[in-house]
C-alpha atoms as a PDB file:
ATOM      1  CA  UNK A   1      27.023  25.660  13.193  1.00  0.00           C
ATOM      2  CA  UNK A   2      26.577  24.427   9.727  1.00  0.00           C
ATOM      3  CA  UNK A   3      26.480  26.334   6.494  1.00  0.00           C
ATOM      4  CA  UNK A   4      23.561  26.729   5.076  1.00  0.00           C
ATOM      5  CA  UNK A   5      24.224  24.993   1.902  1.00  0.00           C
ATOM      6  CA  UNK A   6      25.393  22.272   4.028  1.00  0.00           C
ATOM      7  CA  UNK A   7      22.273  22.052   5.504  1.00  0.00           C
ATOM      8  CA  UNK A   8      19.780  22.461   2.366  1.00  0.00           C
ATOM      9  CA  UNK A   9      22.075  19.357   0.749  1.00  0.00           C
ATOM     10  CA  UNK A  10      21.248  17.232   3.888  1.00  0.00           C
ATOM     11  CA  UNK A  11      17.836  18.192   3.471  1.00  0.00           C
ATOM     12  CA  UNK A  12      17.749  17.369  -0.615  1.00  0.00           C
ATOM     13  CA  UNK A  13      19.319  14.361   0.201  1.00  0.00           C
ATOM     14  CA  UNK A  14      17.282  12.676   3.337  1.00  0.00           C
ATOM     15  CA  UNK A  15      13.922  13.575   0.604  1.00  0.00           C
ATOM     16  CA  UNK A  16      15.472  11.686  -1.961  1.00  0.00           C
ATOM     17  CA  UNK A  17      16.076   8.849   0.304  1.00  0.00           C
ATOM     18  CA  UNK A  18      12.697   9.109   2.011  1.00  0.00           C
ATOM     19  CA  UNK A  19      11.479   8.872  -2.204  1.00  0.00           C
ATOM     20  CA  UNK A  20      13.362   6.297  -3.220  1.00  0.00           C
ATOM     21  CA  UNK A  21      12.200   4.247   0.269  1.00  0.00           C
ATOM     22  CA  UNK A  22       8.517   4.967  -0.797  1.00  0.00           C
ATOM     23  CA  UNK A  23       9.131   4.109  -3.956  1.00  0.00           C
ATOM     24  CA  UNK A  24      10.595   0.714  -3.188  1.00  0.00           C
ATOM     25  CA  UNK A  25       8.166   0.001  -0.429  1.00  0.00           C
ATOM     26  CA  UNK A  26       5.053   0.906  -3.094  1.00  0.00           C
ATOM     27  CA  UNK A  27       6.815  -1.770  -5.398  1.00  0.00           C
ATOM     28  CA  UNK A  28       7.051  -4.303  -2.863  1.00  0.00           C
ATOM     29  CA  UNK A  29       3.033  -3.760  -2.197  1.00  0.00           C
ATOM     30  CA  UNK A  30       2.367  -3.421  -5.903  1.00  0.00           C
ATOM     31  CA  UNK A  31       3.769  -7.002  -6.039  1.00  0.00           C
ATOM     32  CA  UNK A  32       1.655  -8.522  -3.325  1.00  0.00           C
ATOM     33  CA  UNK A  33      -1.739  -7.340  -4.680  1.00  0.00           C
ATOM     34  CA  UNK A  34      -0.673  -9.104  -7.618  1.00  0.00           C
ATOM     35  CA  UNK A  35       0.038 -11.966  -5.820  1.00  0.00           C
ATOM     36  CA  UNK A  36      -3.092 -12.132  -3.647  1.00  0.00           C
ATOM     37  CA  UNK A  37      -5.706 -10.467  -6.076  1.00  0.00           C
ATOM     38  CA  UNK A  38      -4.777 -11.321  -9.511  1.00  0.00           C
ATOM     39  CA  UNK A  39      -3.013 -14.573  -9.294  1.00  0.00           C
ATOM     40  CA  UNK A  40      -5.697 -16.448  -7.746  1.00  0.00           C
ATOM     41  CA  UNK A  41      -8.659 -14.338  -9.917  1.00  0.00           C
ATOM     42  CA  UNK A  42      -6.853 -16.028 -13.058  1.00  0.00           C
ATOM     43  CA  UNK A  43      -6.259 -19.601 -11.360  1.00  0.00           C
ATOM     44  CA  UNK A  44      -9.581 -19.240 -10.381  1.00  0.00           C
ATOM     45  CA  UNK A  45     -11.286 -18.634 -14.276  1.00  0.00           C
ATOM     46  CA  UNK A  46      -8.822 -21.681 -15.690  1.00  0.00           C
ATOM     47  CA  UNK A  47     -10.684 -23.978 -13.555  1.00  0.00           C
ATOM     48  CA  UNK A  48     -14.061 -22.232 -13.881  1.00  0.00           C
ATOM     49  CA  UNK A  49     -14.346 -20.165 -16.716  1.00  0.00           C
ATOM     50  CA  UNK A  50     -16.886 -16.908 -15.834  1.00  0.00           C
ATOM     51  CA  UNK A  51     -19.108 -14.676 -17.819  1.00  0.00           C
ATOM     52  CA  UNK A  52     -18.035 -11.394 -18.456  1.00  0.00           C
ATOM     53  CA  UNK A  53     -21.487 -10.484 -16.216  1.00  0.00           C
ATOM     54  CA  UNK A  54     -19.547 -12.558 -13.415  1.00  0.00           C
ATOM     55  CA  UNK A  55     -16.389 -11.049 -14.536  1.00  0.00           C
ATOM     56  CA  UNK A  56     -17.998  -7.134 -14.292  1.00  0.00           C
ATOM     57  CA  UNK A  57     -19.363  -8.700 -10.645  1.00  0.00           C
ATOM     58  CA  UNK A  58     -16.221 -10.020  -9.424  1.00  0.00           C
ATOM     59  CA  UNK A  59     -14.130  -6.906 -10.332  1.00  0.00           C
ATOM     60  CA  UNK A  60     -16.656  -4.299  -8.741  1.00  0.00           C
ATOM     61  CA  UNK A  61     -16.990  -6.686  -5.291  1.00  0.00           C
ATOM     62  CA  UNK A  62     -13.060  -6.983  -5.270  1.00  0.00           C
ATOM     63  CA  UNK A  63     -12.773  -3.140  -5.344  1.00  0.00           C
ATOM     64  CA  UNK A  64     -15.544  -2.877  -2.624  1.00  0.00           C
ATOM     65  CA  UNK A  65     -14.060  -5.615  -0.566  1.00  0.00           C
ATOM     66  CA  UNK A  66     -10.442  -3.993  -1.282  1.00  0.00           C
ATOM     67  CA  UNK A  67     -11.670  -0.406  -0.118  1.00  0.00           C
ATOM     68  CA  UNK A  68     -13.334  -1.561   3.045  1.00  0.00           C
ATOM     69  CA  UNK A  69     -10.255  -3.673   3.933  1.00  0.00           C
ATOM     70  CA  UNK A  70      -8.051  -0.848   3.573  1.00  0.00           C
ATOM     71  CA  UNK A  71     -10.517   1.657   5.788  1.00  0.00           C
ATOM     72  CA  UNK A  72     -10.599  -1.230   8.503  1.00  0.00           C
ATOM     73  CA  UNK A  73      -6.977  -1.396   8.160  1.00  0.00           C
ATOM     74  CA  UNK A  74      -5.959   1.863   8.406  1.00  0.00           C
ATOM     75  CA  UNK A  75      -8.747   3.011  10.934  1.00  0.00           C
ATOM     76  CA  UNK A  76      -8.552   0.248  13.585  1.00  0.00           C
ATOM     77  CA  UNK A  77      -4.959  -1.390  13.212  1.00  0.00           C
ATOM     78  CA  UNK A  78      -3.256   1.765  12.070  1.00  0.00           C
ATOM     79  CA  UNK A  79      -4.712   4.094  14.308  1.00  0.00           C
ATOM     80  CA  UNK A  80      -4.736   2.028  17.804  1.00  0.00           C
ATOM     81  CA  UNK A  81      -3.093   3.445  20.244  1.00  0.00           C
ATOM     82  CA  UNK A  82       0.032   2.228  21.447  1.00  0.00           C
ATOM     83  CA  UNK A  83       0.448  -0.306  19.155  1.00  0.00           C
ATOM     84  CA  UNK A  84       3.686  -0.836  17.614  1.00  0.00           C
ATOM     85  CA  UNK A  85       1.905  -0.572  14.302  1.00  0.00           C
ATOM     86  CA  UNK A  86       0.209   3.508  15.480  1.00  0.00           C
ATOM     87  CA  UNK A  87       3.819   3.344  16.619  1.00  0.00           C
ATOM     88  CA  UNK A  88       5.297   3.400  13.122  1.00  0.00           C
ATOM     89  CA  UNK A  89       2.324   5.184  11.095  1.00  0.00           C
ATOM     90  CA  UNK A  90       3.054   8.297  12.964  1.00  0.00           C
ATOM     91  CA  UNK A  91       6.261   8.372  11.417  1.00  0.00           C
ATOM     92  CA  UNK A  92       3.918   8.735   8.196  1.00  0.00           C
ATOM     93  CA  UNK A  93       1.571  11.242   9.618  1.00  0.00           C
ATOM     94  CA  UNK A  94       4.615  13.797  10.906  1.00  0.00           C
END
């Protein structure tokens, strides 16, 4: 049986691995969105310079098309049962 310190140390130290996991997998999506939001949004005015009306448009469609995407996402790819995907998001919900 272990001590009890024992145990509370393997505890603190499986939550700071789980953190610094999350941590590196949040940087790793941070990076993409940049990638596949704000790179092309800037290629995109070089060639075609907008308004700032078209500007104000683009941004508020981007975070409607962004929130939908991430419902449909997480509802019906997420959330399917058996998938290997559910699979490994229930790891997230326990």
């Amino acid at each position: 049986m272990c001590h009890p310190a024992a145990r509370m140390a393997a505890a603190a130290q499986l939550r700071t691995d789980a953190v610094a996991r999350g941590r590196a997998l949040k940087r790793v999506n941070a990076i993409a969105a940049v990638l596949c939001g704000f790179v092309p949004a800037v290629l995109l005015a070089v060639i075609s310079p907008p308004s700032a009306q078209m500007w104000l448009l683009g941004f508020l469609a981007g975070l409607v098309w962004a929130n939908f995407f991430e419902y449909g996402y997480h509802r019906y790819l997420l959330h399917l049962p058996g998938t290997f995907f559910a699979l490994r998001h229930l790891v997230h919900h326990s």
